[in-house]
N, C-alpha and C. Protein backbone atom coordinates (compact mmCIF):
# COMPACT_ATOMS: atom_id res chain seq x y z
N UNK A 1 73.80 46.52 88.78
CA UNK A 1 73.28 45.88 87.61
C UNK A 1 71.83 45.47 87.81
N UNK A 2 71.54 45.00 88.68
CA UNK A 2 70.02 44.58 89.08
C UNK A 2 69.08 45.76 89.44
N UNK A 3 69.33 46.90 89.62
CA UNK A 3 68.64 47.95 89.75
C UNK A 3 68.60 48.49 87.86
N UNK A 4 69.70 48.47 87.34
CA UNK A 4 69.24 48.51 85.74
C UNK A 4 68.44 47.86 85.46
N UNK A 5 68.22 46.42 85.43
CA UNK A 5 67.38 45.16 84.99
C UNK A 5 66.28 45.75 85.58
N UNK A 6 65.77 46.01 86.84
CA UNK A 6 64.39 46.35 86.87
C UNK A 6 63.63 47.24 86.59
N UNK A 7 64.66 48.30 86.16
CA UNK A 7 63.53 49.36 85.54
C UNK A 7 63.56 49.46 84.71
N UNK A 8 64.34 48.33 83.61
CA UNK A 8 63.98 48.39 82.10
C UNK A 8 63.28 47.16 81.94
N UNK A 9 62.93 46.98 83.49
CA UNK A 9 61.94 45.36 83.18
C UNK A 9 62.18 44.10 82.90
N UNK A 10 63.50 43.91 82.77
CA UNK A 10 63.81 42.23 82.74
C UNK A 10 64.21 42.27 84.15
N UNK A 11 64.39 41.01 84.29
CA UNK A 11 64.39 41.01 85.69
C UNK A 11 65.13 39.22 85.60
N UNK A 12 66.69 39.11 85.75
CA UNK A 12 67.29 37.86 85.42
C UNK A 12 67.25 36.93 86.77
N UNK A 13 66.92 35.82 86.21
CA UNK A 13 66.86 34.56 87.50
C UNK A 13 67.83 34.13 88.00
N UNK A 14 69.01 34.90 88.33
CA UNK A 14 70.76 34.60 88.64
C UNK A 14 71.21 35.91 88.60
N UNK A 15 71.34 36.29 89.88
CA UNK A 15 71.91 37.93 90.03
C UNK A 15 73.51 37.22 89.64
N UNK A 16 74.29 38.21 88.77
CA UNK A 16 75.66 37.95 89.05
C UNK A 16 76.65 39.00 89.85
N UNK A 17 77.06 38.78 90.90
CA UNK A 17 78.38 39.45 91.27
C UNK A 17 78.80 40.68 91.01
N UNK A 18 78.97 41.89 91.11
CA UNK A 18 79.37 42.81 90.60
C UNK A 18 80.81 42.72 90.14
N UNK A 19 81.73 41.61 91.44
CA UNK A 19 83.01 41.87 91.00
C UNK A 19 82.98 41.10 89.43
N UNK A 20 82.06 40.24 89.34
CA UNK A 20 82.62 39.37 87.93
C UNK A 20 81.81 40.12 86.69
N UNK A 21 81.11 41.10 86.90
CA UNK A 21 80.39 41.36 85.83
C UNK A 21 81.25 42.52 85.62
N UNK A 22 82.24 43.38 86.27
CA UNK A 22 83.40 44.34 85.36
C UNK A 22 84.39 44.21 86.02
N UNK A 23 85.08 44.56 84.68
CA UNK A 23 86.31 44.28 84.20
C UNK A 23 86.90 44.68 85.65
N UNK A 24 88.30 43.90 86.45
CA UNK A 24 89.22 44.94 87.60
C UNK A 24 89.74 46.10 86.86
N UNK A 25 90.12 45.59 85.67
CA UNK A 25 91.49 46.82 84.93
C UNK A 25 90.95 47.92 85.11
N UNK A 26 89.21 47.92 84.50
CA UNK A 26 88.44 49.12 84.01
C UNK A 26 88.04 49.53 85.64
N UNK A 27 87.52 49.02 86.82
CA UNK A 27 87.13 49.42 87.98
C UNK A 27 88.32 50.25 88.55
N UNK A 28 90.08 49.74 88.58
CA UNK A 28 90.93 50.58 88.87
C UNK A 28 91.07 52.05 87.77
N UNK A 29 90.67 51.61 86.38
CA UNK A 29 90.51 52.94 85.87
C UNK A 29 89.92 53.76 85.85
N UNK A 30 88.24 53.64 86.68
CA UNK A 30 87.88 54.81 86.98
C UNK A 30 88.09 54.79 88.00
N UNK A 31 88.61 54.32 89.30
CA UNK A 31 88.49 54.32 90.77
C UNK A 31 90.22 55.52 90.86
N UNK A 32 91.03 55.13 89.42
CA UNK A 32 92.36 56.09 89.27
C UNK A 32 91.55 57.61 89.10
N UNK A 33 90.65 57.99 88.10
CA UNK A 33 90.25 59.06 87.86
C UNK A 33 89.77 59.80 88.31
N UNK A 34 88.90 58.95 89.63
CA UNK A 34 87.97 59.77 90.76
C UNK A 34 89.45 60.16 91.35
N UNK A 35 90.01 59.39 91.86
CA UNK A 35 91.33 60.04 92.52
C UNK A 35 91.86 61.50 92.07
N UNK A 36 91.83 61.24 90.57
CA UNK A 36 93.20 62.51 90.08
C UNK A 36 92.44 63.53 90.11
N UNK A 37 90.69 63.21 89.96
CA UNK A 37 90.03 64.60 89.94
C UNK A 37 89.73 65.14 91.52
N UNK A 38 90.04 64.24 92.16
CA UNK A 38 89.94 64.90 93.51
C UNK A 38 90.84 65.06 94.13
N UNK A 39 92.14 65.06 93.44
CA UNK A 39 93.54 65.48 93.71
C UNK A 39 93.38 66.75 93.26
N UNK A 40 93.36 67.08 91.86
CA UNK A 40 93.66 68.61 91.34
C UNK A 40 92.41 69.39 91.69
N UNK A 41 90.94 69.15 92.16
CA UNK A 41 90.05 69.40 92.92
C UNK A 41 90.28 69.94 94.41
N UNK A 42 91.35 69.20 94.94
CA UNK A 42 92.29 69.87 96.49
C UNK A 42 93.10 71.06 95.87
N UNK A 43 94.08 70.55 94.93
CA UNK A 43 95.22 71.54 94.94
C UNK A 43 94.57 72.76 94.35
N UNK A 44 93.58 72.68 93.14
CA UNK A 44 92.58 73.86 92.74
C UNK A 44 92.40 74.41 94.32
N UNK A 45 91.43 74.09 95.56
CA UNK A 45 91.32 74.47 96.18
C UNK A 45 92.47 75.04 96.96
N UNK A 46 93.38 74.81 97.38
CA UNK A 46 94.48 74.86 98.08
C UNK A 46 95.51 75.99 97.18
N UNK A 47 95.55 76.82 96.02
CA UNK A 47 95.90 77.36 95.32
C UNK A 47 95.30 78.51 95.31
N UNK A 48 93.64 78.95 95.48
CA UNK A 48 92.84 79.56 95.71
C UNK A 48 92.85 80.43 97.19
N UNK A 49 92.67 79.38 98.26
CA UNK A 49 93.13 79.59 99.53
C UNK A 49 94.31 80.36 99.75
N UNK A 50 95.64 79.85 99.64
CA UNK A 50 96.84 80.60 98.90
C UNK A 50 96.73 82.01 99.06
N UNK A 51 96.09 82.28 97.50
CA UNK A 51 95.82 83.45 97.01
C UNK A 51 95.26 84.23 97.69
N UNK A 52 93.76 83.84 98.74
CA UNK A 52 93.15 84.49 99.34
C UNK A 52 93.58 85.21 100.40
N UNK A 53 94.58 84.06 101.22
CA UNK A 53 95.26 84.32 102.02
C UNK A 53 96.39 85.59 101.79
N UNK A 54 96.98 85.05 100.99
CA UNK A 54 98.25 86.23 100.27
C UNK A 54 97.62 87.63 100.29
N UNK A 55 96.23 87.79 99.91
CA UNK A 55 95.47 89.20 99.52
C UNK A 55 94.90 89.66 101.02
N UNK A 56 94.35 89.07 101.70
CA UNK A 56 94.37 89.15 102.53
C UNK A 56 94.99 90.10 103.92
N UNK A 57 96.21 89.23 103.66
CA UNK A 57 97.85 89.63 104.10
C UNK A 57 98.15 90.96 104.04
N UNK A 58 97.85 91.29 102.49
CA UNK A 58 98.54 92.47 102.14
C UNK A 58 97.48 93.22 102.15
N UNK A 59 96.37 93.18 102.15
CA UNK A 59 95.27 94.19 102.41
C UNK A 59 95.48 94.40 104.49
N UNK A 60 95.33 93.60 105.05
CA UNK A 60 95.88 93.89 106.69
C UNK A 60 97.02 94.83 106.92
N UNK A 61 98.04 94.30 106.01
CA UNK A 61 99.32 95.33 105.94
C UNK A 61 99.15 96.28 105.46
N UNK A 62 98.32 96.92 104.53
CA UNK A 62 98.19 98.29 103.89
C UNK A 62 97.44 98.83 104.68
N UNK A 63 96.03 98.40 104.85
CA UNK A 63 95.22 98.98 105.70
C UNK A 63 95.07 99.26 107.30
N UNK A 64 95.90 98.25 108.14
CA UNK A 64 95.54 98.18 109.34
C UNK A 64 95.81 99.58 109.93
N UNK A 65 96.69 100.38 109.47
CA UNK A 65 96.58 101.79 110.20
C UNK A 65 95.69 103.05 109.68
N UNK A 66 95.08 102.31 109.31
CA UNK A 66 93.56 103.17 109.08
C UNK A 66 92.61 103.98 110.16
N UNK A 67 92.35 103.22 111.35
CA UNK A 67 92.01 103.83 111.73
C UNK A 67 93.01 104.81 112.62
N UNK A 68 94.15 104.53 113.23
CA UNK A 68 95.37 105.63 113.91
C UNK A 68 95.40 106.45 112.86
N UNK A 69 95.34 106.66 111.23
CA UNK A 69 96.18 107.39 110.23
C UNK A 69 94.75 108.37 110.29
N UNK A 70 93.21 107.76 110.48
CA UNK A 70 92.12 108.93 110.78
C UNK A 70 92.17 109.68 111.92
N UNK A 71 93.03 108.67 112.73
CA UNK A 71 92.86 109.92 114.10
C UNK A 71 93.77 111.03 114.66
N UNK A 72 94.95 110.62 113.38
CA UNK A 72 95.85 111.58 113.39
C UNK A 72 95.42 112.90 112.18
N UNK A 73 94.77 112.26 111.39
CA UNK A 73 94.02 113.92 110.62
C UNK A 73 93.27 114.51 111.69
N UNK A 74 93.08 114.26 112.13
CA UNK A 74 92.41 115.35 113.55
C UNK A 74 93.57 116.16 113.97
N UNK A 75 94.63 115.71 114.15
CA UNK A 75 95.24 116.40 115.11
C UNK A 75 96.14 117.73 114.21
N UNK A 76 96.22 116.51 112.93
CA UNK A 76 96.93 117.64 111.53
C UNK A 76 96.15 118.57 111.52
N UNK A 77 95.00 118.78 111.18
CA UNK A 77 93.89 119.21 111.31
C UNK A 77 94.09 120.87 112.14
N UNK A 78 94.05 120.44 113.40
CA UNK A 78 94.39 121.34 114.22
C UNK A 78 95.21 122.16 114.39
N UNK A 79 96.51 121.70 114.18
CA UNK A 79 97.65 122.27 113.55
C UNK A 79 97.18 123.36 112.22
N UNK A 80 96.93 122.55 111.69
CA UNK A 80 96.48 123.63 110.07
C UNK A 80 95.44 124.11 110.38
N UNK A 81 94.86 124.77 111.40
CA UNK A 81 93.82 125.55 112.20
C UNK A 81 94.21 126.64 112.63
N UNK A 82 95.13 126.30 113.61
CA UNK A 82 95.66 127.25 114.72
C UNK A 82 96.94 127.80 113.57
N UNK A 83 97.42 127.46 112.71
CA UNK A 83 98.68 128.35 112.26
C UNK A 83 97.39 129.59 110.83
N UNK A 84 96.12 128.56 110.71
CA UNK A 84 95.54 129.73 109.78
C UNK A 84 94.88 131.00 110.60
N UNK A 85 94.77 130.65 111.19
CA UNK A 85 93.98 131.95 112.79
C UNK A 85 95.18 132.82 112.36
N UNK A 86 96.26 132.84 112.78
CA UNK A 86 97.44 133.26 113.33
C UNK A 86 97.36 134.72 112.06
N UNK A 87 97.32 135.84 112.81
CA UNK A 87 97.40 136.76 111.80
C UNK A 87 99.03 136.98 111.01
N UNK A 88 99.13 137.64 110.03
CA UNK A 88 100.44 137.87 109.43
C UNK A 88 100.99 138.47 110.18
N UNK A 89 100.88 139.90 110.55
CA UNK A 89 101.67 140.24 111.28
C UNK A 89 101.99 140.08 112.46
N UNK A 90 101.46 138.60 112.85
CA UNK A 90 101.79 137.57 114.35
C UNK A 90 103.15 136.93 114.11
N UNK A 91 103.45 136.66 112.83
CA UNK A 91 104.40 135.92 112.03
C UNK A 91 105.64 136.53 112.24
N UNK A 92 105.83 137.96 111.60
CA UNK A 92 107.17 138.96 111.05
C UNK A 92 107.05 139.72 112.20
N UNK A 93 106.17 140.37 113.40
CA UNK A 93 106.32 141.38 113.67
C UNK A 93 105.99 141.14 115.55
N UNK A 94 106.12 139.62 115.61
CA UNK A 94 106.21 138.97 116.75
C UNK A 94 107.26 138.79 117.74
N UNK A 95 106.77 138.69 119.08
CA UNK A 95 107.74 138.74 119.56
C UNK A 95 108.47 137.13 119.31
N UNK A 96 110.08 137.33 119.61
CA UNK A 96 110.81 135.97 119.41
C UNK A 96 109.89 134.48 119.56
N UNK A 97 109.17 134.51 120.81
CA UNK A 97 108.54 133.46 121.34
C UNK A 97 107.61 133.15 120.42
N UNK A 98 107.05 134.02 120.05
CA UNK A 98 105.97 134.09 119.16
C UNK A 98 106.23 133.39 117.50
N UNK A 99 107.03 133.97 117.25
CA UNK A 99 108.05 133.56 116.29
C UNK A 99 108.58 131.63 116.48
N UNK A 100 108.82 131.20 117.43
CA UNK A 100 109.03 130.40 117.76
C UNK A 100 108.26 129.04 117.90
N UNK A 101 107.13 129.92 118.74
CA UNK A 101 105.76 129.23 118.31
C UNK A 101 104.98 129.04 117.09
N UNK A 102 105.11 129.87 116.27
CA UNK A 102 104.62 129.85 114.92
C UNK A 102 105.46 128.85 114.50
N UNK A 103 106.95 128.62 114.40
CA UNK A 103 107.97 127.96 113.71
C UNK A 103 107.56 125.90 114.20
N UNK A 104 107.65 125.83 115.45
CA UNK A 104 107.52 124.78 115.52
C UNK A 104 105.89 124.29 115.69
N UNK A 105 104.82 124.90 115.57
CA UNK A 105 103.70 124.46 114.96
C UNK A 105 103.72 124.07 113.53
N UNK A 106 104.26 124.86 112.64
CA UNK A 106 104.86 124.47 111.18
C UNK A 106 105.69 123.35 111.17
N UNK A 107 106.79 123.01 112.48
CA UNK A 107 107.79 121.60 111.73
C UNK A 107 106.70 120.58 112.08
N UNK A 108 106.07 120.96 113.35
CA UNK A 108 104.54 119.76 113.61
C UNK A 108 104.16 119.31 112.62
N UNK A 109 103.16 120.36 111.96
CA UNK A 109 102.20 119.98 110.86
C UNK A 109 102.97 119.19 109.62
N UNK A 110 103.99 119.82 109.21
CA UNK A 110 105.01 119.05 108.05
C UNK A 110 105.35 117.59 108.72
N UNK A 111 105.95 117.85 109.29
CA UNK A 111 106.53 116.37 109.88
C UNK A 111 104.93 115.14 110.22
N UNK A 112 104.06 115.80 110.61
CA UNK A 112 103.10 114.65 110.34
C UNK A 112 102.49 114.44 108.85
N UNK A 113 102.58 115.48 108.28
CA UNK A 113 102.11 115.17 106.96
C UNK A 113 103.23 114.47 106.14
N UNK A 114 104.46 114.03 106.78
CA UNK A 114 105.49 113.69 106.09
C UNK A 114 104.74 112.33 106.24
N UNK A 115 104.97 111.87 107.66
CA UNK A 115 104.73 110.40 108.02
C UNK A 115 103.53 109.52 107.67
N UNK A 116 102.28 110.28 107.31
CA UNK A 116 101.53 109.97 107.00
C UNK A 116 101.37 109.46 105.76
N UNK A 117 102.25 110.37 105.02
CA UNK A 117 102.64 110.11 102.96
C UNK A 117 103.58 108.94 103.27
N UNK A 118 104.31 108.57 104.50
CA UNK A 118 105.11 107.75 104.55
C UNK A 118 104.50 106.49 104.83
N UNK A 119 103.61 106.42 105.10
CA UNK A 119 102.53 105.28 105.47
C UNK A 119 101.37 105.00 104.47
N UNK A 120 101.68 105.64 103.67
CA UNK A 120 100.44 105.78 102.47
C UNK A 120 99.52 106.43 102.66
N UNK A 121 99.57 107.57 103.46
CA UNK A 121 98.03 108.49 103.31
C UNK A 121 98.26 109.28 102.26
N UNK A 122 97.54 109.88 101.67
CA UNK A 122 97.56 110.73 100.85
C UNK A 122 96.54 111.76 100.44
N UNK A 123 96.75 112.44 100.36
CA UNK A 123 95.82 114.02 100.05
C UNK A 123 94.94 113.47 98.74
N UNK A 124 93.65 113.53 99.11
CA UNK A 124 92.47 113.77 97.66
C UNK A 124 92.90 114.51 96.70
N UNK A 125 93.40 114.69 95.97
CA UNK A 125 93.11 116.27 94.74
C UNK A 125 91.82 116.15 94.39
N UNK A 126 91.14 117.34 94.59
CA UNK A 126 89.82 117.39 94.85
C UNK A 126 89.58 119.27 93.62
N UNK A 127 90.23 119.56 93.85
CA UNK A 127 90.04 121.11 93.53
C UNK A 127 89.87 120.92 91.73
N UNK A 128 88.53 121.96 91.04
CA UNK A 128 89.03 121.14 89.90
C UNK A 128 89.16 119.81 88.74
N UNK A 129 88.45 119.36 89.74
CA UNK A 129 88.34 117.70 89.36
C UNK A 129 86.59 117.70 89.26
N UNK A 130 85.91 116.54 88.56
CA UNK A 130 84.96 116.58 88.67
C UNK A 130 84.21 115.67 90.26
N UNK A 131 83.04 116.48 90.31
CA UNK A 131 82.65 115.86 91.75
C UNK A 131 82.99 114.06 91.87
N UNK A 132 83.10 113.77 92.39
CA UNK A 132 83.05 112.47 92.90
C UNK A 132 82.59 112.05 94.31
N UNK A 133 81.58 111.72 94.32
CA UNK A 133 80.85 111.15 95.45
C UNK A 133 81.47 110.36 96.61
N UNK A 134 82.32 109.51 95.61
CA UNK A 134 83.31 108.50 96.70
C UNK A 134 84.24 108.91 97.03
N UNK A 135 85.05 110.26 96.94
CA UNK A 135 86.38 110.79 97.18
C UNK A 135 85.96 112.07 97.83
N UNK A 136 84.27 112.72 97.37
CA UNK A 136 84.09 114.11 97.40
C UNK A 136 83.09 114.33 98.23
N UNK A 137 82.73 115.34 99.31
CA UNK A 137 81.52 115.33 100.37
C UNK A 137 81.04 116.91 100.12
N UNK A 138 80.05 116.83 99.31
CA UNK A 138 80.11 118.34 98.62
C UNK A 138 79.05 118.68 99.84
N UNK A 139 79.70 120.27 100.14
CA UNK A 139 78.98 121.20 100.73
C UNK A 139 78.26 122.15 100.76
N UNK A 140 78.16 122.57 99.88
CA UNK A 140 77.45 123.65 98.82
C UNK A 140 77.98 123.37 97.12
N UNK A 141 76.75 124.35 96.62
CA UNK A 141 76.99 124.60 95.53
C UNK A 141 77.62 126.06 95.34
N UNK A 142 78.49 126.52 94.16
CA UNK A 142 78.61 127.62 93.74
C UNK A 142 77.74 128.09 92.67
N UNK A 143 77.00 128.84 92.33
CA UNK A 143 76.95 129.85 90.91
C UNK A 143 78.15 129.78 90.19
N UNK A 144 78.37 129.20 89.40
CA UNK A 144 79.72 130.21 88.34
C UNK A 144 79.59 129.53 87.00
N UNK A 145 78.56 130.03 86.15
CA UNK A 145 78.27 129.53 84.44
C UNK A 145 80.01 129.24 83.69
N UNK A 146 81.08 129.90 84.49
CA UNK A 146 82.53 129.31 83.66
C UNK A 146 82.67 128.02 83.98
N UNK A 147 82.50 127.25 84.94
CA UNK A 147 82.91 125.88 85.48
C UNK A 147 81.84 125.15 84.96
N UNK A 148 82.24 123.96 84.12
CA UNK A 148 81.78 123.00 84.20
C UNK A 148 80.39 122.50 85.27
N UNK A 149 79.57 122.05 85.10
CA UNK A 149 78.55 122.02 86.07
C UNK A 149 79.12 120.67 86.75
N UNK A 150 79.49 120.42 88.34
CA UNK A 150 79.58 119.40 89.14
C UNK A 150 80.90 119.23 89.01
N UNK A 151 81.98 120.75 88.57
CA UNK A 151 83.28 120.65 89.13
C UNK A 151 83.63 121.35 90.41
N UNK A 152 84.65 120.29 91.31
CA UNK A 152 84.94 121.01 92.51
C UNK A 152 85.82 122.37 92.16
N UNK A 153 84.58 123.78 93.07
CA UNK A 153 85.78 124.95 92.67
C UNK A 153 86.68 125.52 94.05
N UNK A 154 85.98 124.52 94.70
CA UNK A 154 86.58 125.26 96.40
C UNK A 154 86.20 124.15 97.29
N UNK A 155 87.52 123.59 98.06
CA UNK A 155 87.94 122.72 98.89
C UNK A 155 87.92 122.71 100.39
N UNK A 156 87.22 122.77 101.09
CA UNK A 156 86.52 123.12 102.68
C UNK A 156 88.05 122.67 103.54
N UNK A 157 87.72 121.47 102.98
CA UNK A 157 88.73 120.19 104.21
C UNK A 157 88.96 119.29 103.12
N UNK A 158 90.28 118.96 103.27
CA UNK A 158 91.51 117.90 102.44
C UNK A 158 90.73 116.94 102.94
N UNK A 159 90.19 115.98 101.80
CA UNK A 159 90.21 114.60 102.01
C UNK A 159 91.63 113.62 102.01
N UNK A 160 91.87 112.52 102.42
CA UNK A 160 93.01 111.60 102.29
C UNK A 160 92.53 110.91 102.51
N UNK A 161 93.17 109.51 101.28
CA UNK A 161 92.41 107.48 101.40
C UNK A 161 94.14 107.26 101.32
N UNK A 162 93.83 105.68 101.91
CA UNK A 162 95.13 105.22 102.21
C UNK A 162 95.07 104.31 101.38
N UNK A 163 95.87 103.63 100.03
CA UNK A 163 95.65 103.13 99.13
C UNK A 163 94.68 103.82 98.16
N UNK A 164 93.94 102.64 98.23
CA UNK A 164 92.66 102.99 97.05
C UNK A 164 91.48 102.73 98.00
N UNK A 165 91.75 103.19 99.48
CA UNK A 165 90.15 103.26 100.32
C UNK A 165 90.78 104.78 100.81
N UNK A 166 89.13 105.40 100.61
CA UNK A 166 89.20 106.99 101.27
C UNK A 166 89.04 106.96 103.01
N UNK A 167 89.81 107.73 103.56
CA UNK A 167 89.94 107.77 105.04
C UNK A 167 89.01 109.10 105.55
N UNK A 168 89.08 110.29 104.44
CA UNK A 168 88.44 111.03 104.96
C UNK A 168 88.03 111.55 103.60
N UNK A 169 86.59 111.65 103.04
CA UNK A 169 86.50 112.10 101.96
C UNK A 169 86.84 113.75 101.86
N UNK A 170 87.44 114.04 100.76
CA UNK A 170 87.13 115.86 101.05
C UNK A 170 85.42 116.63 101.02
N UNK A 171 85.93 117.86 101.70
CA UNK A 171 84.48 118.63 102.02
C UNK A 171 84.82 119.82 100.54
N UNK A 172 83.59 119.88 100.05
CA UNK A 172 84.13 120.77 98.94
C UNK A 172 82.70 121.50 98.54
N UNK A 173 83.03 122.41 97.33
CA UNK A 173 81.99 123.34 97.13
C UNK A 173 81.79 122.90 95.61
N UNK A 174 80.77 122.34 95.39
CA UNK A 174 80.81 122.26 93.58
C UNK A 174 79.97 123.52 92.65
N UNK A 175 80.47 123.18 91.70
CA UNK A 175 80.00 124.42 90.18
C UNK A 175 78.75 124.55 89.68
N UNK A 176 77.66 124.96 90.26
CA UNK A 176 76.02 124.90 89.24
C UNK A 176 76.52 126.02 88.72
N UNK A 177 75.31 125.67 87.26
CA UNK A 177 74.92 126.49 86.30
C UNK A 177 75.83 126.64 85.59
N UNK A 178 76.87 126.07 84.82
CA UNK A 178 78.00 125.97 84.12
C UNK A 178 77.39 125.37 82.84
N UNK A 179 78.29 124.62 82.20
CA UNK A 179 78.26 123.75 80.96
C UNK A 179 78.01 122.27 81.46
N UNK A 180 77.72 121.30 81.12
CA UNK A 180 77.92 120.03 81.23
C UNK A 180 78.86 119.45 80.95
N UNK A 181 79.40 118.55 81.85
CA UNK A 181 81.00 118.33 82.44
C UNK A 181 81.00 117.44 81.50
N UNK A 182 80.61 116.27 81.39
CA UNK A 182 80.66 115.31 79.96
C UNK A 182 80.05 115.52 78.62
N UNK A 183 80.47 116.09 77.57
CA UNK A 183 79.90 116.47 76.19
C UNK A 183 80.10 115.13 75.41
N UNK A 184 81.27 114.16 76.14
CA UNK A 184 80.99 112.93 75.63
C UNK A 184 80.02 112.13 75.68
N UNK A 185 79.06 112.51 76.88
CA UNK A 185 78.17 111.55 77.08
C UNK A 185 76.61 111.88 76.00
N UNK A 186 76.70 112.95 76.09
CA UNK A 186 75.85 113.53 75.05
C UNK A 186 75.91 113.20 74.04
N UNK A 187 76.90 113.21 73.30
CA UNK A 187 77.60 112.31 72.14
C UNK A 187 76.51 110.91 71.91
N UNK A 188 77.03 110.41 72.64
CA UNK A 188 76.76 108.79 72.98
C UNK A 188 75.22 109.19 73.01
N UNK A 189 74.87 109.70 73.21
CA UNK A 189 72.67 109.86 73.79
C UNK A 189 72.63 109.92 72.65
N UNK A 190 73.33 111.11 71.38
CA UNK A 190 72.11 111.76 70.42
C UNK A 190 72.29 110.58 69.59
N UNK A 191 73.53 109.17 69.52
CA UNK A 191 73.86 109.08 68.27
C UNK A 191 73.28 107.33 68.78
N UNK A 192 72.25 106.85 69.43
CA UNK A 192 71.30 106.35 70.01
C UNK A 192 70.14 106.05 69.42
């Protein structure tokens, strides 16, 4: 109260008391309000936290085999290497062993591509689709005026993301000299 009084310039000859100059009722009623707002001010916080935590959680659990699920596309990889070398008539016209070897390089490659879909990796579809930068690692261009300009027409190497993060983008070949892939967007320019 005496810091009011002096800077509006009176200045009283009898400071009074703070306790007697307000009300208790009214001092417990705002001294209640600072409380409740810094009650639901915690639990706001503490609700938030929660949440963060919870997301958190489940982002660790989806993702943490990210990097083992990249270092096993290497090895898939290899597999789907060595069985494309392999001429046809290595296949049908092989000896048993040969035959054998071809067979269980194939349950290899399947059976990891099983476990991997079983863990959430999953193959890009890339072929076909329009380029995408964040899914797509283009390697060349093609010539071909039928395709769309900046559609993938040929797929190098399978990309796979685990969730909705890419693990390995695909390697691909995109479409010059085509049409323009969005005629919607054109749309939208002329009518501007």
């Amino acid at each position: 109260m005496s810091d009011e009084n002096a800077a509006s310039g009176d200045t009283p000859e009898v400071e009074i008391p703070v306790e007697q100059a307000v009300d208790p009722i009214e001092a417990l009623r705002i001294e209640n309000a600072d409380l409740k707002d810094r009650v639901l001010r915690s639990h706001a916080e503490m609700e938030n936290l929660r949440k963060r935590t919870e997301r958190d959680v489940n982002d660790t659990r989806s993702y943490a085999i990210a990097g083992f699920a990249r270092d096993m596309l290497s090895a898939t990889d290899a597999l789907s290497r060595a069985l494309m070398v392999l001429p046809a008539e290595a296949r049908t016209s092989g000896a048993a062993t040969t035959e054998s070897l071809i067979e269980g390089i194939e349950l290899a490659e399947r059976e990891m591509q099983r476990l991997l879909a079983k863990h959430g990796v999953k193959p890009i579809e890339a072929e076909g689709q329009k380029f995408d930068p964040h899914k797509h690692q283009a390697m060349f261009e093609v010539p071909d005026p039928s395709k769309p300009e900046g559609t993938v027409v040929q797929v190098v190497q399978t990309g796979f993301a685990i969730g909705d993060r890419v693990l390995r983008p695909a390697m691909v070949g995109v479409a010059k000299g085509g049409p323009s892939h969005a005629p919607a967007d054109e749309a939208i320019d002329k009518s501007a």
